[in-house]
PDB file of N, CA and C in Angstrom:
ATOM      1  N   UNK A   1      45.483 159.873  82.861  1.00  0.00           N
ATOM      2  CA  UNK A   1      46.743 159.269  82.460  1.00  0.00           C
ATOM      3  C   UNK A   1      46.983 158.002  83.290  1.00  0.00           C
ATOM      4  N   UNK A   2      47.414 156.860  83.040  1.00  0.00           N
ATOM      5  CA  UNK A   2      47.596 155.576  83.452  1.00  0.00           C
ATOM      6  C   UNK A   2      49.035 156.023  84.150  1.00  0.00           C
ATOM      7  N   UNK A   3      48.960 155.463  85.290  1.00  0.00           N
ATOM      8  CA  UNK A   3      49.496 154.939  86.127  1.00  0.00           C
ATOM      9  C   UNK A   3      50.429 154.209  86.154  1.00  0.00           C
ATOM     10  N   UNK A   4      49.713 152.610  86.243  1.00  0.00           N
ATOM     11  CA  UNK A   4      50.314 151.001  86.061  1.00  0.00           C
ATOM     12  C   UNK A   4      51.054 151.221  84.736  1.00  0.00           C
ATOM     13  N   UNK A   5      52.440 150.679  85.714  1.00  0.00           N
ATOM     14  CA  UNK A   5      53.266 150.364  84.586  1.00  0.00           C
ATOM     15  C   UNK A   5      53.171 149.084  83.346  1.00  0.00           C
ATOM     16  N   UNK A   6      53.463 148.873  82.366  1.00  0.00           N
ATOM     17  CA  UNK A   6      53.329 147.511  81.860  1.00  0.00           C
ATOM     18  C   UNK A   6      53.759 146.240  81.933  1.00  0.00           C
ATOM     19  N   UNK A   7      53.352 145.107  81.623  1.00  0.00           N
ATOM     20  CA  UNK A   7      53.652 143.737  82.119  1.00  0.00           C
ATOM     21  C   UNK A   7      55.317 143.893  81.533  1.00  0.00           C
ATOM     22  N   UNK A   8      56.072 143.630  82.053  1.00  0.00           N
ATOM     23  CA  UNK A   8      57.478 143.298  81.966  1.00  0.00           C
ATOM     24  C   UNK A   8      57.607 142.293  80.873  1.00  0.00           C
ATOM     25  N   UNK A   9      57.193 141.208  80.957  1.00  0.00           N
ATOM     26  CA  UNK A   9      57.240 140.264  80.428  1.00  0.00           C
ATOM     27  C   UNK A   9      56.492 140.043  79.052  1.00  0.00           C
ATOM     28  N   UNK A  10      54.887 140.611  79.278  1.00  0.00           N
ATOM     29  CA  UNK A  10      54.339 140.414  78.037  1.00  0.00           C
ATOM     30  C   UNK A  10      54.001 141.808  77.230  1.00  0.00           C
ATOM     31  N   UNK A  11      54.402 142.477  78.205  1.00  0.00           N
ATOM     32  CA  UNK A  11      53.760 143.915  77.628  1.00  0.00           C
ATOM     33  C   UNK A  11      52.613 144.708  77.457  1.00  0.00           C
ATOM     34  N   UNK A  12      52.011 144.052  78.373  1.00  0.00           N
ATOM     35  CA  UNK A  12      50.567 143.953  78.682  1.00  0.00           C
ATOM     36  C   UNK A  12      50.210 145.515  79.231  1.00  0.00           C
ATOM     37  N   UNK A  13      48.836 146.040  79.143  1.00  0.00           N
ATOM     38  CA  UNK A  13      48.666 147.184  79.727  1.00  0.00           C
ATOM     39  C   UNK A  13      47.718 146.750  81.234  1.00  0.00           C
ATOM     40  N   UNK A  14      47.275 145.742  80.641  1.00  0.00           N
ATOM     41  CA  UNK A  14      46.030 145.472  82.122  1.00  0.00           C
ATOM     42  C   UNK A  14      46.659 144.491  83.350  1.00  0.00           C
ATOM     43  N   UNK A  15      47.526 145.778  83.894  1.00  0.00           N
ATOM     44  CA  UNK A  15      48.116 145.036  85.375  1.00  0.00           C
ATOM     45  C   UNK A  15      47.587 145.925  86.556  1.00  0.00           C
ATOM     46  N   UNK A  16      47.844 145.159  87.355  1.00  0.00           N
ATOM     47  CA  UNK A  16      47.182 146.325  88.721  1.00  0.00           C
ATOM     48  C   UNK A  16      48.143 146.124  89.927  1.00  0.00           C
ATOM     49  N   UNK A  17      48.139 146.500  91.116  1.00  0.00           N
ATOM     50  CA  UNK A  17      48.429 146.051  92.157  1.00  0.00           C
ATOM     51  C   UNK A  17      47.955 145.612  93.291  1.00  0.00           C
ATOM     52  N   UNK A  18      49.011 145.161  93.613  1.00  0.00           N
ATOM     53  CA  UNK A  18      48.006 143.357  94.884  1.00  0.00           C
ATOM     54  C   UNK A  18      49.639 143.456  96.087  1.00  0.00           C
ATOM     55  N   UNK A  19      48.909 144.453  97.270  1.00  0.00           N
ATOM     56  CA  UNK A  19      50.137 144.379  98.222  1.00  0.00           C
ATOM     57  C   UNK A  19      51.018 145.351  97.579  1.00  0.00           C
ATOM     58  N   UNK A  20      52.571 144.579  97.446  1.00  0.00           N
ATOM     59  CA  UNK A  20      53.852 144.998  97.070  1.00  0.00           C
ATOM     60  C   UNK A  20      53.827 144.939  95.855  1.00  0.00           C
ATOM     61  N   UNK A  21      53.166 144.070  95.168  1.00  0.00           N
ATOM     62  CA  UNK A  21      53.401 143.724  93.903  1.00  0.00           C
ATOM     63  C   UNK A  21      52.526 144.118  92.765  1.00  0.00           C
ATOM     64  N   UNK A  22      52.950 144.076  91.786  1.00  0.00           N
ATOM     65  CA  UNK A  22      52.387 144.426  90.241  1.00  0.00           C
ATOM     66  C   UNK A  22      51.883 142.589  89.813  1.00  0.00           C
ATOM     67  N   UNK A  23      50.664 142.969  89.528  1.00  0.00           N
ATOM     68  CA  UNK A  23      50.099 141.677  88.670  1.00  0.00           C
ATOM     69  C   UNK A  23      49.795 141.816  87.407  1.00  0.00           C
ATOM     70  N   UNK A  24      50.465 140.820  86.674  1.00  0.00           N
ATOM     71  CA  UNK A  24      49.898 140.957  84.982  1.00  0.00           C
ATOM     72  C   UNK A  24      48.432 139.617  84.747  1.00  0.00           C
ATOM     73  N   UNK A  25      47.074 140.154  84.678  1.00  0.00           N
ATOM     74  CA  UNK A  25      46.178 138.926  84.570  1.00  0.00           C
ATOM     75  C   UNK A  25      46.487 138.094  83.398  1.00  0.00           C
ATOM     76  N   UNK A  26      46.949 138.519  82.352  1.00  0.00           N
ATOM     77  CA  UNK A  26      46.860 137.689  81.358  1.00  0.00           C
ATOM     78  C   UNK A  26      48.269 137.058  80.753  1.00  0.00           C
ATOM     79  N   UNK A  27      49.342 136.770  81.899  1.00  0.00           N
ATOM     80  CA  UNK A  27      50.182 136.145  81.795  1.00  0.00           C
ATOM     81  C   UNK A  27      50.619 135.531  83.248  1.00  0.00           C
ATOM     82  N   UNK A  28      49.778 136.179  83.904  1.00  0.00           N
ATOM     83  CA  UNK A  28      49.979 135.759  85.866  1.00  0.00           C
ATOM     84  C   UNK A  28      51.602 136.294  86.213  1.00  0.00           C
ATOM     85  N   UNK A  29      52.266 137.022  85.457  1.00  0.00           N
ATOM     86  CA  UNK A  29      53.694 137.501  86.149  1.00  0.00           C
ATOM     87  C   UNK A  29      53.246 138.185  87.217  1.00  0.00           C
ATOM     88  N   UNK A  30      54.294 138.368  87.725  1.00  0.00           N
ATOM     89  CA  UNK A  30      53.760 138.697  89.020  1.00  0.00           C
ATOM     90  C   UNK A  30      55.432 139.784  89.430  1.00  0.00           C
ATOM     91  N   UNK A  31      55.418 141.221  89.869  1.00  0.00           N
ATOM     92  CA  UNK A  31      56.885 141.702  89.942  1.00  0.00           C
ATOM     93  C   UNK A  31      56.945 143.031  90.714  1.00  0.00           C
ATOM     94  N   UNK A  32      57.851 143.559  91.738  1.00  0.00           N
ATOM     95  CA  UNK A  32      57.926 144.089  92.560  1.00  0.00           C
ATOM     96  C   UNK A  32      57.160 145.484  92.384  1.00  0.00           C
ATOM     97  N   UNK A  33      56.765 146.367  92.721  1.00  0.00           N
ATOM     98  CA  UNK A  33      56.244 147.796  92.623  1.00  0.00           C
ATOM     99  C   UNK A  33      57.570 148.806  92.630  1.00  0.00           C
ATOM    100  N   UNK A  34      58.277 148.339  93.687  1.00  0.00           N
ATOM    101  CA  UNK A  34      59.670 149.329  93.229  1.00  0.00           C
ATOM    102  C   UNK A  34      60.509 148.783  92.181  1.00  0.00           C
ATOM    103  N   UNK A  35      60.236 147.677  91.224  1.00  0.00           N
ATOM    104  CA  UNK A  35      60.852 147.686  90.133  1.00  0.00           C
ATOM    105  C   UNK A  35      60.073 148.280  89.016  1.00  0.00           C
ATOM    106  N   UNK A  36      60.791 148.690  87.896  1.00  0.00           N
ATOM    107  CA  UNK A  36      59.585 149.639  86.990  1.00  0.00           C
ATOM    108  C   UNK A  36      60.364 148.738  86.008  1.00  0.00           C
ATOM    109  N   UNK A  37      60.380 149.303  84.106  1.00  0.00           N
ATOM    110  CA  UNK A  37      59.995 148.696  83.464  1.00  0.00           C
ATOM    111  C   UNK A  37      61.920 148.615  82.930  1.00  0.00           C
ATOM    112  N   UNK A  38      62.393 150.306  83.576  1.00  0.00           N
ATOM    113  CA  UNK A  38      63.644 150.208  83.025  1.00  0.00           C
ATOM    114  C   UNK A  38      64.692 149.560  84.079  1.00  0.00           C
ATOM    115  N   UNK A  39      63.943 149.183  85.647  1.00  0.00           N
ATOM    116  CA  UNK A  39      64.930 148.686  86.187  1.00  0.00           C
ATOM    117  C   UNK A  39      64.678 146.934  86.285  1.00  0.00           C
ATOM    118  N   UNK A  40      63.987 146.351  85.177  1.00  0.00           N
ATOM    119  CA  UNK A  40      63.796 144.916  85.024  1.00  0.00           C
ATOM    120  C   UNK A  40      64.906 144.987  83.683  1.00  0.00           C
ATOM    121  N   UNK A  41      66.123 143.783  84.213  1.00  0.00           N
ATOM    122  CA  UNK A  41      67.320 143.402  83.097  1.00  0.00           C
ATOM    123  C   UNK A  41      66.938 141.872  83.218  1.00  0.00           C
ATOM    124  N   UNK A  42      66.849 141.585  82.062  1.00  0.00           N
ATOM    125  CA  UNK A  42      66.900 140.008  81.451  1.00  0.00           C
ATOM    126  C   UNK A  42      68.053 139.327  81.765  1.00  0.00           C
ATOM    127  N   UNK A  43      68.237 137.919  82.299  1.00  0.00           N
ATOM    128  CA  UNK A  43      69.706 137.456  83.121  1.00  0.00           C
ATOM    129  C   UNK A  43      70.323 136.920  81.927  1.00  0.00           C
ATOM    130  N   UNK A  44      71.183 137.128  81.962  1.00  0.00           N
ATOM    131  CA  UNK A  44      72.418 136.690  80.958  1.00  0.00           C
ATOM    132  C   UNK A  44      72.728 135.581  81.204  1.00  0.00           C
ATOM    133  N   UNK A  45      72.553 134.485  80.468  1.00  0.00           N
ATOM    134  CA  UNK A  45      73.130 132.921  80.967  1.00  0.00           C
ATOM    135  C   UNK A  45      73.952 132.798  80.113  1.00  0.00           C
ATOM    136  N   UNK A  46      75.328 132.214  81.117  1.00  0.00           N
ATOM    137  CA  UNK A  46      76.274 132.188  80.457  1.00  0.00           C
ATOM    138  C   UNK A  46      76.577 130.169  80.266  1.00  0.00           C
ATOM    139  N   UNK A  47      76.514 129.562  79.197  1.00  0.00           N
ATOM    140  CA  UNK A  47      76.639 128.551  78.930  1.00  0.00           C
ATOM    141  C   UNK A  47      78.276 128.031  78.606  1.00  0.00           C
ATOM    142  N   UNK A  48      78.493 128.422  78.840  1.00  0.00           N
ATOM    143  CA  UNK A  48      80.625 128.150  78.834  1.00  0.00           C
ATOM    144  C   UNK A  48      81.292 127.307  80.003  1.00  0.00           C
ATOM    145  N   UNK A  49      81.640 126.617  79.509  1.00  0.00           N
ATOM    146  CA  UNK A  49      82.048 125.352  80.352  1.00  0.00           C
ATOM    147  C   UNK A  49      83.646 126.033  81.065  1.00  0.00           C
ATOM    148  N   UNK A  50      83.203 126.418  82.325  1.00  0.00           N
ATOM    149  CA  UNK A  50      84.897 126.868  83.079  1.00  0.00           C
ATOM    150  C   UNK A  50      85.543 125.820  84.193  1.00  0.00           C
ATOM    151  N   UNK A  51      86.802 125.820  83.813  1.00  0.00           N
ATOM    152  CA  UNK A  51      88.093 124.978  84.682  1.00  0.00           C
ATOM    153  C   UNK A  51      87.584 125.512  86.593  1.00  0.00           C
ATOM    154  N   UNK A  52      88.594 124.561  87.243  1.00  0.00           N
ATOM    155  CA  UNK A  52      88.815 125.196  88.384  1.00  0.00           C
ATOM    156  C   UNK A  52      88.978 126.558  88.667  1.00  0.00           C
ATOM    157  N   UNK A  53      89.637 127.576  87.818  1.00  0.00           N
ATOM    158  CA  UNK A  53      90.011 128.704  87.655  1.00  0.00           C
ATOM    159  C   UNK A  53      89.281 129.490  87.425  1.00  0.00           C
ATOM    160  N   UNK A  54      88.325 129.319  87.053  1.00  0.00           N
ATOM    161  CA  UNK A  54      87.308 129.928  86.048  1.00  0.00           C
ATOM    162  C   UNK A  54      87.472 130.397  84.660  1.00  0.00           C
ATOM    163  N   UNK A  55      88.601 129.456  84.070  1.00  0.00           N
ATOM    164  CA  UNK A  55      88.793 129.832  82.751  1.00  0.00           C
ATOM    165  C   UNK A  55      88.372 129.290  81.706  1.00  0.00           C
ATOM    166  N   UNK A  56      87.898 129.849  80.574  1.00  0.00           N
ATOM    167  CA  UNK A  56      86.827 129.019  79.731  1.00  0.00           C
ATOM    168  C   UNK A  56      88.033 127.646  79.149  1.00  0.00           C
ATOM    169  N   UNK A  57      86.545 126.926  79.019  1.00  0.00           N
ATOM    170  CA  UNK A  57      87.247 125.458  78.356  1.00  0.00           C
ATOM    171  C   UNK A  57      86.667 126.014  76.845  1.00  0.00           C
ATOM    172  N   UNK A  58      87.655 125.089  75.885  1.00  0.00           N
ATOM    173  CA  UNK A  58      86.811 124.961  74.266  1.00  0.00           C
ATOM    174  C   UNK A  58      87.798 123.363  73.681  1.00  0.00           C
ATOM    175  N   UNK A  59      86.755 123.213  72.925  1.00  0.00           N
ATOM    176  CA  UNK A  59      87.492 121.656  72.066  1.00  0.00           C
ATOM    177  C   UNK A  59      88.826 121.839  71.750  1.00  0.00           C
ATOM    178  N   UNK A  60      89.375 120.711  72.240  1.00  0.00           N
ATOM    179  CA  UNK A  60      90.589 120.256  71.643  1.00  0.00           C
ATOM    180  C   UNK A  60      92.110 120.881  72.703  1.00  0.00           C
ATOM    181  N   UNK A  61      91.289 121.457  74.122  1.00  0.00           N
ATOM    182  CA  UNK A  61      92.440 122.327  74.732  1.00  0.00           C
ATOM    183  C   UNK A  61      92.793 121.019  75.327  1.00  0.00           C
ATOM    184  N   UNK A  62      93.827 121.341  76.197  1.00  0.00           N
ATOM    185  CA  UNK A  62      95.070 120.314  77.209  1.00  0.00           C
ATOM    186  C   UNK A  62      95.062 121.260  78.345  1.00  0.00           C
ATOM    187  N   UNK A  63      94.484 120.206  79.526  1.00  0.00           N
ATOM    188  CA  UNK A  63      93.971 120.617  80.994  1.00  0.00           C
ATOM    189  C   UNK A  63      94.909 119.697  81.728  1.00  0.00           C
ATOM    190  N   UNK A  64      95.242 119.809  83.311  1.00  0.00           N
ATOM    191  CA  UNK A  64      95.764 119.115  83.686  1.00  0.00           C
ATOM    192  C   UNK A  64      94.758 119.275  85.246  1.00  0.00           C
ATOM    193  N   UNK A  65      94.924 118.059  85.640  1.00  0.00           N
ATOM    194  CA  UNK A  65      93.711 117.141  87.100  1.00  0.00           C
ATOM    195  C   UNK A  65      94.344 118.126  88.312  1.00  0.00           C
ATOM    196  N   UNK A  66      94.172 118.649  88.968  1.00  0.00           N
ATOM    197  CA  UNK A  66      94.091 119.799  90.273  1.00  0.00           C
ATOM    198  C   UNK A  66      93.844 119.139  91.139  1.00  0.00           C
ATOM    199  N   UNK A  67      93.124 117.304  91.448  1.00  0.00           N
ATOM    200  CA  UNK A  67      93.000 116.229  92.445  1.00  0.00           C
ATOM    201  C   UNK A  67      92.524 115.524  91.739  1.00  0.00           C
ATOM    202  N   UNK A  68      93.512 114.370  93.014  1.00  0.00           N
ATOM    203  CA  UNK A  68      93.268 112.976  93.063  1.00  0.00           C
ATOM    204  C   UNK A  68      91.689 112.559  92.787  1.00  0.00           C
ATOM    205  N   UNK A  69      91.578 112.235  91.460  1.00  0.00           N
ATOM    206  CA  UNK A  69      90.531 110.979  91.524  1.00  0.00           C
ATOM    207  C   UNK A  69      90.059 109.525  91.363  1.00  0.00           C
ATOM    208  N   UNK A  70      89.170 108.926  92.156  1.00  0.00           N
ATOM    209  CA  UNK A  70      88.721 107.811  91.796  1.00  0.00           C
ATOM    210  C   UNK A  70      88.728 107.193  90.591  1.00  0.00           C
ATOM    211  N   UNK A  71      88.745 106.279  90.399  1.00  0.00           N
ATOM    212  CA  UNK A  71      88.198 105.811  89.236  1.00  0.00           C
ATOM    213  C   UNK A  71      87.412 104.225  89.725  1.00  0.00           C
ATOM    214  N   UNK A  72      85.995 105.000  89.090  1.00  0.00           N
ATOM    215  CA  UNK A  72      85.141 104.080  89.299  1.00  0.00           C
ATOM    216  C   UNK A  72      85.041 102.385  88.986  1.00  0.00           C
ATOM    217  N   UNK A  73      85.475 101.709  89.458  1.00  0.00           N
ATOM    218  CA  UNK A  73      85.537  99.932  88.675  1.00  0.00           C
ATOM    219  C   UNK A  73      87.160  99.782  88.481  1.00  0.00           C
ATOM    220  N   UNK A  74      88.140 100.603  88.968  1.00  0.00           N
ATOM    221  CA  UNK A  74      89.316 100.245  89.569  1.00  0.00           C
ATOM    222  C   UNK A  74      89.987 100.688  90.514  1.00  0.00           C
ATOM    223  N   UNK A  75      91.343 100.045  91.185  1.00  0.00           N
ATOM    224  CA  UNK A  75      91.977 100.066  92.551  1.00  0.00           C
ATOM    225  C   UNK A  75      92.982 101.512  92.331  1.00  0.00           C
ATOM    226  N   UNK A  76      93.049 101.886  91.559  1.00  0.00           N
ATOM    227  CA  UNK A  76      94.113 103.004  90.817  1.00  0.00           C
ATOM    228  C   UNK A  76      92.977 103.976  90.835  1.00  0.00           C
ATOM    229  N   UNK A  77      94.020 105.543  90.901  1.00  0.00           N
ATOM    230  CA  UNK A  77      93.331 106.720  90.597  1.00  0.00           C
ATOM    231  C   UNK A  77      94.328 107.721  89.278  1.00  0.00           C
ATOM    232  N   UNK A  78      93.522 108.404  88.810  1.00  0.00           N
ATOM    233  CA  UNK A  78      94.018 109.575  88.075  1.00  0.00           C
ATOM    234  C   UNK A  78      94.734 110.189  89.150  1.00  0.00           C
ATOM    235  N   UNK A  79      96.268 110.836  89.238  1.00  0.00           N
ATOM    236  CA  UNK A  79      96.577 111.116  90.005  1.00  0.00           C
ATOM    237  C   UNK A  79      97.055 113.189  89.974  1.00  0.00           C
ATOM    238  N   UNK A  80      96.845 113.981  90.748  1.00  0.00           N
ATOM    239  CA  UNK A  80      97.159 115.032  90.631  1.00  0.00           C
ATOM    240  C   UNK A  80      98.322 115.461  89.147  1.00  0.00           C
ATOM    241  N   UNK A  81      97.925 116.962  89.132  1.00  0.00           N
ATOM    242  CA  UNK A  81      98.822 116.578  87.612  1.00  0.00           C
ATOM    243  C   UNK A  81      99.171 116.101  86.455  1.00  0.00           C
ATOM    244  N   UNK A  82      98.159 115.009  86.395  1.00  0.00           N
ATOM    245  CA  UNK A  82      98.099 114.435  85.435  1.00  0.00           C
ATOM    246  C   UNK A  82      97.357 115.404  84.346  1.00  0.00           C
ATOM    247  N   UNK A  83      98.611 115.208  83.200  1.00  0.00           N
ATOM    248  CA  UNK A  83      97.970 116.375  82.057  1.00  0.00           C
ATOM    249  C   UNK A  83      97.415 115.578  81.134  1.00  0.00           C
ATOM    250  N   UNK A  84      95.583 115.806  80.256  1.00  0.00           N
ATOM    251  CA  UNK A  84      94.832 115.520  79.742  1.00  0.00           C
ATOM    252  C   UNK A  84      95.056 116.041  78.410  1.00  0.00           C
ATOM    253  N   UNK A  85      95.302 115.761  77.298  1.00  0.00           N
ATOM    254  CA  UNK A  85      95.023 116.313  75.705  1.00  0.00           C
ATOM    255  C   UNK A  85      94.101 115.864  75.247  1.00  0.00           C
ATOM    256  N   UNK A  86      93.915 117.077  74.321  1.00  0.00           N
ATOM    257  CA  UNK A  86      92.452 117.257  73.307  1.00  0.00           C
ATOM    258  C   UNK A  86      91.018 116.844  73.862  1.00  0.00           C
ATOM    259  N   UNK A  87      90.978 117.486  74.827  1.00  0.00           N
ATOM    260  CA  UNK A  87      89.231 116.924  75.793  1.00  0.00           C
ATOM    261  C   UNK A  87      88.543 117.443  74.601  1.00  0.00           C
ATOM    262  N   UNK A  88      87.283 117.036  74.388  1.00  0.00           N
ATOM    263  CA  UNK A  88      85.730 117.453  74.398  1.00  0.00           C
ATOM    264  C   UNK A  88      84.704 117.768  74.785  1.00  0.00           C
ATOM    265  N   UNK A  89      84.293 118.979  74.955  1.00  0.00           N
ATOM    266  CA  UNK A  89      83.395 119.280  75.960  1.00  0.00           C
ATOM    267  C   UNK A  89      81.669 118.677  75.720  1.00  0.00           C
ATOM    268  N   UNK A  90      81.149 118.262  76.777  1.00  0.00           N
ATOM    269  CA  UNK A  90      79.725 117.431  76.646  1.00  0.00           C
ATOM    270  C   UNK A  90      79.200 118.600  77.579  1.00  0.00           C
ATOM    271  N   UNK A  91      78.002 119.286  76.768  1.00  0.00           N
ATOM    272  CA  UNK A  91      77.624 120.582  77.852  1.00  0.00           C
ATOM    273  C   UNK A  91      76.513 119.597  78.809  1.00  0.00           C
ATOM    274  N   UNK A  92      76.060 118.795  78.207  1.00  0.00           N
ATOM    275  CA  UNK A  92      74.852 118.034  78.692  1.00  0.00           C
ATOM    276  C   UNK A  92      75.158 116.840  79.526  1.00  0.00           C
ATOM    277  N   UNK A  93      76.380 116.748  80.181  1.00  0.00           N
ATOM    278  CA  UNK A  93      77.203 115.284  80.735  1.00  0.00           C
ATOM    279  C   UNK A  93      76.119 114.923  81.645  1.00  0.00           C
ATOM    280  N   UNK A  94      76.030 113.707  82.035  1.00  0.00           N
ATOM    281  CA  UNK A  94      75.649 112.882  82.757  1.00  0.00           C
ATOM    282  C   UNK A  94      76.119 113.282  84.399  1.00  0.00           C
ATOM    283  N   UNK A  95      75.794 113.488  85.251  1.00  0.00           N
ATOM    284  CA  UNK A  95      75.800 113.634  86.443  1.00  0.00           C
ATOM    285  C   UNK A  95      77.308 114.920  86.876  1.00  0.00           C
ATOM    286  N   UNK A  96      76.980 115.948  85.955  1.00  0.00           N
ATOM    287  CA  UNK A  96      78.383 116.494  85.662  1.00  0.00           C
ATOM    288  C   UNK A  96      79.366 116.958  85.085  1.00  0.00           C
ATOM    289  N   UNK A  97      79.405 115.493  84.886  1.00  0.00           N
ATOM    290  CA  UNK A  97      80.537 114.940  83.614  1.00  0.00           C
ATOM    291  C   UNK A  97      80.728 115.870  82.524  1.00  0.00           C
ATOM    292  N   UNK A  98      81.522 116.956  82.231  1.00  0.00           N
ATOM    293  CA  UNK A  98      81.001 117.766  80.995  1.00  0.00           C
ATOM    294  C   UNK A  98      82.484 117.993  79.981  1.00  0.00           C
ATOM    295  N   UNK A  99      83.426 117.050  80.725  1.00  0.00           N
ATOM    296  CA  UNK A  99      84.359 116.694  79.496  1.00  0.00           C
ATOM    297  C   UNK A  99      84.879 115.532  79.081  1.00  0.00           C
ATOM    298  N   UNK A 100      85.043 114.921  78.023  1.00  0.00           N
ATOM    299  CA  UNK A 100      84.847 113.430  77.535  1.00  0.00           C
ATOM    300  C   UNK A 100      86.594 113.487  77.063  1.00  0.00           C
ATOM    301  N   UNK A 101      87.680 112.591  77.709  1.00  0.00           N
ATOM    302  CA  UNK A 101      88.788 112.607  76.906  1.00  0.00           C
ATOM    303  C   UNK A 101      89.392 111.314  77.145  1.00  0.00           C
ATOM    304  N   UNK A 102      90.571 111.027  76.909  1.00  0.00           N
ATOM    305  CA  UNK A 102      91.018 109.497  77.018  1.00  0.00           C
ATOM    306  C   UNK A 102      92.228 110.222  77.549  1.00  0.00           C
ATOM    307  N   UNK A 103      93.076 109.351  78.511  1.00  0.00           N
ATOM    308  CA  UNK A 103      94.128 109.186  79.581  1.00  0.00           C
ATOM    309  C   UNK A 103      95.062 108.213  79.585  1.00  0.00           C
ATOM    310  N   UNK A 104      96.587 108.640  78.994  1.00  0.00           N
ATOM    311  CA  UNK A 104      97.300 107.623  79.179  1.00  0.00           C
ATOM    312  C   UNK A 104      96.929 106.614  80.274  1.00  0.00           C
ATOM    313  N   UNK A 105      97.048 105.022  80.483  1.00  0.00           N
ATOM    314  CA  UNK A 105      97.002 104.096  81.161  1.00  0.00           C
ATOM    315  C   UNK A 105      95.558 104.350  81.869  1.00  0.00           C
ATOM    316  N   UNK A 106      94.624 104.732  81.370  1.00  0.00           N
ATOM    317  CA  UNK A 106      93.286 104.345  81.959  1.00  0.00           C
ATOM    318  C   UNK A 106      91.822 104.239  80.825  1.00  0.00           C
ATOM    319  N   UNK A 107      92.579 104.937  79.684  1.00  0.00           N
ATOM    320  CA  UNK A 107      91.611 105.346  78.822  1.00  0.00           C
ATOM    321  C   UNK A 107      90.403 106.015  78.689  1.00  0.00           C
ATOM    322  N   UNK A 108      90.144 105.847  77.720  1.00  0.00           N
ATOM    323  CA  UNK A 108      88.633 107.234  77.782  1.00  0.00           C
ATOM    324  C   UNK A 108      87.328 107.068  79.002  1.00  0.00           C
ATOM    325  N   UNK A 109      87.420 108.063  79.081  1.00  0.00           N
ATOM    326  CA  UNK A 109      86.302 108.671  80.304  1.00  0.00           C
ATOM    327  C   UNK A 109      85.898 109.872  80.699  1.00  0.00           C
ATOM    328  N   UNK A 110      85.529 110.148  81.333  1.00  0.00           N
ATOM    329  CA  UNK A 110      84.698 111.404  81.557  1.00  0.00           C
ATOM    330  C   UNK A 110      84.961 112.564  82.903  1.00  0.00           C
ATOM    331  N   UNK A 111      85.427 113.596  82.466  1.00  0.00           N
ATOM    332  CA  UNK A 111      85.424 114.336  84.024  1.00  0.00           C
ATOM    333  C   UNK A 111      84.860 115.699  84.399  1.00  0.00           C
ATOM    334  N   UNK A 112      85.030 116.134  85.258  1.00  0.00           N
ATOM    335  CA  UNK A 112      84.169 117.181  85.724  1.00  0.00           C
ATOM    336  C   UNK A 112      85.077 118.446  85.877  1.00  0.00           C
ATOM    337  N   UNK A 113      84.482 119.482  85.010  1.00  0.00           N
ATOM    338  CA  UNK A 113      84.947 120.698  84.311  1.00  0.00           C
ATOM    339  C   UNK A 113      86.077 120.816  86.304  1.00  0.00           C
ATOM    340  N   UNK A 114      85.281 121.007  87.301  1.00  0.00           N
ATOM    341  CA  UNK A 114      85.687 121.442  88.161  1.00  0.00           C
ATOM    342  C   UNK A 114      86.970 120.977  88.970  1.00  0.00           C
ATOM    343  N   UNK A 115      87.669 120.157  88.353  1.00  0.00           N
ATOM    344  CA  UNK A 115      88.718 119.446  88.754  1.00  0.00           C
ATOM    345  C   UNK A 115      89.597 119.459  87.864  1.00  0.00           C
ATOM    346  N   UNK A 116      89.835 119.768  86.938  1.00  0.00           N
ATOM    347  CA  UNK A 116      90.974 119.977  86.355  1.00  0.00           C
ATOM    348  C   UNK A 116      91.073 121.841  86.110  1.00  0.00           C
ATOM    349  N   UNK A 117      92.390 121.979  85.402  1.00  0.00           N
ATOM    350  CA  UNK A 117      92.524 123.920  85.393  1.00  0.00           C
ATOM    351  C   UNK A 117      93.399 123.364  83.770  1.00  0.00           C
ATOM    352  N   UNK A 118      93.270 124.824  82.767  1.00  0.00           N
ATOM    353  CA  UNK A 118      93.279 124.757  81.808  1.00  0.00           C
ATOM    354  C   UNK A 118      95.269 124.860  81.803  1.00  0.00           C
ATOM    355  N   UNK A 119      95.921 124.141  80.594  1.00  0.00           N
ATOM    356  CA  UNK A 119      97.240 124.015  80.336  1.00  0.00           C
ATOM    357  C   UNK A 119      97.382 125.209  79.620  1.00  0.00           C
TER     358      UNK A 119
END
């Protein structure tokens, strides 16, 4: 009766052990000996864009700024409090950046989920 548990990953029967670990040759995974097949869980990625709070953002909500920020290429900042309508969320932003909205007296621009909290 076999032993070796199966590749986790590919399901493989031809793994062995090396040290601590379980080797699968024909996918190179590589995974602990005290983990077996029912204590390997697949990670849940959670793709949801959350506020300061940790509360989910979605299109079209009204957030308000939690701090003072810069604004890049002028002497003025967005100032605390300042409440934002109808953002858009950009999951893919540029250095961050993962909500796109426009701002009385500064106009459209871009900010970071982590600085504002949901209205």
């Amino acid at each position: 009766m076999k032993t070796e548990p199966n590749c986790p990953k590919c399901n493989s029967e031809n793994t062995y052990a090396d040290g601590n670990l379980w080797v699968c040759p024909e996918c190179a995974h590589e995974w602990s000996q005290h983990a077996t097949t029912s204590d390997v869980t697949e990670e849940v990625v959670d793709n949801s864009i959350r506020d300061a709070h940790g509360n989910v953002l979605t299109d079209g909500d009204s957030v308000t700024v939690v701090k003072d920020l810069k604004v890049k290429g002028s002497s003025s900042s967005v100032k605390v409090g300042t409440k934002v309508k109808n953002i858009r969320l950009v999951p893919d932003g540029a250095d961050g950046h993962n909500i796109s909205c426009k701002i009385d007296g500064f106009g459209a621009m871009n900010l970071k989920s982590e600085f504002v909290k949901k209205s």
